[in-house]
Protein backbone atom coordinates (compact mmCIF):
# COMPACT_ATOMS: atom_id res chain seq x y z
CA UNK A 1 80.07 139.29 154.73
CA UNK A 2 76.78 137.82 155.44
CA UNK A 3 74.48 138.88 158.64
CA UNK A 4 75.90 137.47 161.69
CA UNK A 5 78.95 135.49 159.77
CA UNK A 6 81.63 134.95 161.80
CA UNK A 7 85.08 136.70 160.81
CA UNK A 8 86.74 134.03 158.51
CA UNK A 9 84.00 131.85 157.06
CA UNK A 10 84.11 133.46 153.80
CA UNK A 11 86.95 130.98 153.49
CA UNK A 12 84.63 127.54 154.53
CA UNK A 13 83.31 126.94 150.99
CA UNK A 14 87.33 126.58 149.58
CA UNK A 15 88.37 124.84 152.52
CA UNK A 16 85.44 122.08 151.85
CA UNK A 17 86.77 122.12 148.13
CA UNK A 18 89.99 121.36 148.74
CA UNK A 19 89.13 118.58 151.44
CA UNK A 20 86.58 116.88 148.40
CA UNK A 21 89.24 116.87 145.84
CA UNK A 22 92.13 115.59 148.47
CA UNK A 23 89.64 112.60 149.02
CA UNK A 24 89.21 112.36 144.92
CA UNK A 25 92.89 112.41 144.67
CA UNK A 26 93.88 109.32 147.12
CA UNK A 27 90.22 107.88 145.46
CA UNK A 28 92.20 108.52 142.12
CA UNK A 29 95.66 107.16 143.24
CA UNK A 30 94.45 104.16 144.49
CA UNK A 31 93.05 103.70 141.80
CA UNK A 32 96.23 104.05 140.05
CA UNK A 33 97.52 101.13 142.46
CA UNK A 34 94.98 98.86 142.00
CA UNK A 35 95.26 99.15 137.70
CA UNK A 36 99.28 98.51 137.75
CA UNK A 37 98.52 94.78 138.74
CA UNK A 38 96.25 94.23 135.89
CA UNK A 39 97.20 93.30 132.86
CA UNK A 40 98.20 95.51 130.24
CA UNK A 41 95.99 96.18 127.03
CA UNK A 42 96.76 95.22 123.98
CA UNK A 43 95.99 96.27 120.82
CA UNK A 44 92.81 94.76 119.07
CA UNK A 45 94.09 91.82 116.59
CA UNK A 46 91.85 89.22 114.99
CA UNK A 47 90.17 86.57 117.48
CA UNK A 48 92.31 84.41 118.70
CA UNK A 49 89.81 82.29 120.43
CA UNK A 50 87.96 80.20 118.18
CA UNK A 51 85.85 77.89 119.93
CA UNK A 52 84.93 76.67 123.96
CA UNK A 53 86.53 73.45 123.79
CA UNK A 54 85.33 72.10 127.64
CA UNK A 55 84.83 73.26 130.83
CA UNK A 56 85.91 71.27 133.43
CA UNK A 57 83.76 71.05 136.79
CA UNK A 58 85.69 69.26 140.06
CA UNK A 59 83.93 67.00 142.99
CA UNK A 60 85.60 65.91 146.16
CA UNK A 61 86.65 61.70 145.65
CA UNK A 62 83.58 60.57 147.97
CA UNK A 63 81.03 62.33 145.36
CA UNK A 64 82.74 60.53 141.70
CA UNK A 65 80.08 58.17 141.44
CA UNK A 66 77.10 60.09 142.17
CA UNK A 67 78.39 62.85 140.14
CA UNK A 68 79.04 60.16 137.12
CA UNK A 69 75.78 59.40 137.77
CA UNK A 70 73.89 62.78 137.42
CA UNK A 71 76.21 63.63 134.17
CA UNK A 72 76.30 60.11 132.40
CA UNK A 73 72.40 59.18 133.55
CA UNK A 74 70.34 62.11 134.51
CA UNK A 75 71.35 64.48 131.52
CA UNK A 76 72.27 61.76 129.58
CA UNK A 77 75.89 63.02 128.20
CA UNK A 78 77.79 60.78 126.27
CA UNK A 79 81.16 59.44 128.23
CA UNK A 80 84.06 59.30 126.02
CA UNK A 81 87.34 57.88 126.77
CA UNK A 82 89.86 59.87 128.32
CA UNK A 83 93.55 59.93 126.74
CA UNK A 84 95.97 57.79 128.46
CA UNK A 85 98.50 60.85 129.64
CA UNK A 86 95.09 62.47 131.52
CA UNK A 87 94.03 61.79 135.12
CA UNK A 88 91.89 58.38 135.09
CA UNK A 89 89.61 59.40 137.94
CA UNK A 90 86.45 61.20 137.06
CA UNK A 91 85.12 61.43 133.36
CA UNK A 92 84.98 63.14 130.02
CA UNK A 93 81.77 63.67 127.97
CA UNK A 94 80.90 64.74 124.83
CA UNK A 95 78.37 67.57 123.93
CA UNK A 96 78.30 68.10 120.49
CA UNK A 97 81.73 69.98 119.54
CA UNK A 98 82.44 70.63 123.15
CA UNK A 99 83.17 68.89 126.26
CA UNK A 100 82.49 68.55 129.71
CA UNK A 101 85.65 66.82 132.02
CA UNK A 102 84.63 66.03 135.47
CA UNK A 103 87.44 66.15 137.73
CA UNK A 104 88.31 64.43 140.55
CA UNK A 105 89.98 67.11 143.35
CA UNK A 106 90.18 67.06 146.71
CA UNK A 107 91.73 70.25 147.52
CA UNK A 108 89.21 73.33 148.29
CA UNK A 109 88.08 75.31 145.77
CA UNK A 110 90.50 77.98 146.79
CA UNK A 111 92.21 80.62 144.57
CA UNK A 112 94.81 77.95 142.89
CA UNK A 113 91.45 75.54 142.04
CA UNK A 114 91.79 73.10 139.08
CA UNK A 115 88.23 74.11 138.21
CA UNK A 116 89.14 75.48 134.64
CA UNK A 117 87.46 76.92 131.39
CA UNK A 118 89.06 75.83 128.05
CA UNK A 119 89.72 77.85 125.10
CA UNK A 120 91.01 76.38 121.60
CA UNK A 121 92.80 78.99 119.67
CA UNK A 122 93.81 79.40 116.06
CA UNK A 123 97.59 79.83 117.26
CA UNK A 124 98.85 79.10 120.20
CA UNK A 125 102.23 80.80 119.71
CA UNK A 126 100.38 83.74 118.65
CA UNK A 127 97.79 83.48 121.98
CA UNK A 128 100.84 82.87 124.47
CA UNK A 129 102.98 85.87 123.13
CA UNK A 130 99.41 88.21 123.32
CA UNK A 131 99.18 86.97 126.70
CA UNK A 132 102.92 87.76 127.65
CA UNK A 133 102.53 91.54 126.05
CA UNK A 134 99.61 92.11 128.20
CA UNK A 135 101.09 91.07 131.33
CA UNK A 136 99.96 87.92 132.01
CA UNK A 137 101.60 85.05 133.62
CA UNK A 138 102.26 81.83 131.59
CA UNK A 139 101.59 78.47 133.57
CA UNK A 140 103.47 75.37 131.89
CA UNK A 141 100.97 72.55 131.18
CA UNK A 142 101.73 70.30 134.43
CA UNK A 143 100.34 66.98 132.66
CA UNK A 144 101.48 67.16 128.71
CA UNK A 145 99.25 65.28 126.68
CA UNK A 146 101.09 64.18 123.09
CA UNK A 147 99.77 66.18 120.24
CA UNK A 148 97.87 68.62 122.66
CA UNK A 149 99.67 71.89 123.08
CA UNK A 150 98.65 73.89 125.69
CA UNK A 151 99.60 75.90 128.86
CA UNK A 152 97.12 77.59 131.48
CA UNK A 153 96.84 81.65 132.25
CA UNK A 154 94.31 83.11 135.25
CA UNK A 155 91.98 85.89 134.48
CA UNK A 156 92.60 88.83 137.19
CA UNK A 157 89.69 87.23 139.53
CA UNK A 158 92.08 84.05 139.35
CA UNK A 159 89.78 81.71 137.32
CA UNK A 160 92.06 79.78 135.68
CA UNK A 161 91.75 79.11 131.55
CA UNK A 162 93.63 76.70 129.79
CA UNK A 163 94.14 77.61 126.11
CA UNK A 164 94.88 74.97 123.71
CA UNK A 165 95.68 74.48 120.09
CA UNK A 166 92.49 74.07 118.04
CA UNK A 167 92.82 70.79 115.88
CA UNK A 168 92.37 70.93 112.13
CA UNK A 169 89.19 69.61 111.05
């Protein structure tokens, strides 16, 4: 024993162990909880994404026209027509290859947001059944656009990505 140790502190050091790794083992099982609600891995295939196609940016109703405005005039995008089956309010612009949609929404930008990220893929069967084997919910395509398959999916932070078929060139 050491000079003036106390009978039974030869034991201290293991009992300060054992308290460390019963803190690393609920840090490790919580862990353990948290990862089950993620989506599974799957293995590496070729890309399925093959382009950005648009990103879509929302405004409250009251702010459309300004908004227009600062796209259309300010940065000087291109508007293009919207297809007929797609909301009327707001806008679509061209930027090269890609687009930018303005939306019109007047709910908050809460979890559930419109506010969206587009992805065309090279097969949309083959993107939707990747997505399924990893886990991830499927959300129908709520406004169907002829000859524009699609359907939406949310990334674990709950941005939401619609996935589309890329066109042929």
């Amino acid at each position: 024993m050491r000079p003036g140790a106390e009978s039974g502190s030869d034991t201290e050091p293991l009992a300060v162990a054992s308290g460390l790794l019963d803190r690393e083992l609920r840090t490790i099982e919580s862990i353990a909880v948290t990862t089950r609600s993620l989506p599974r891995a799957v293995p590496y295939q070729s890309v399925m994404v093959t382009q950005l196609h648009h990103v879509n940016v929302t405004v409250p109703a009251q702010l459309e026209a300004a908004t227009k405005n600062f796209y259309g005039s300010v940065l000087g995008l291109e508007q293009v027509p919207k297809p007929a089956a797609a909301r009327q309010s707001g806008a679509w612009y061209q930027i090269g290859a890609t687009q930018l949609h303005l939306s019109v929404d007047d709910e908050e930008a809460g979890p559930l947001s419109s506010r969206h990220i587009c992805f065309a893929v090279s097969d949309l069967s083959s993107a939707e059944k990747r997505f399924r084997d990893a886990g991830v919910e499927i959300i129908p395509d709520p406004r169907p656009m002829p000859g524009t398959p699609r359907f939406y999916v949310r990334d674990p932070g709950g941005n939401q990505l619609e996935i589309v078929q890329q066109r042929s060139m």
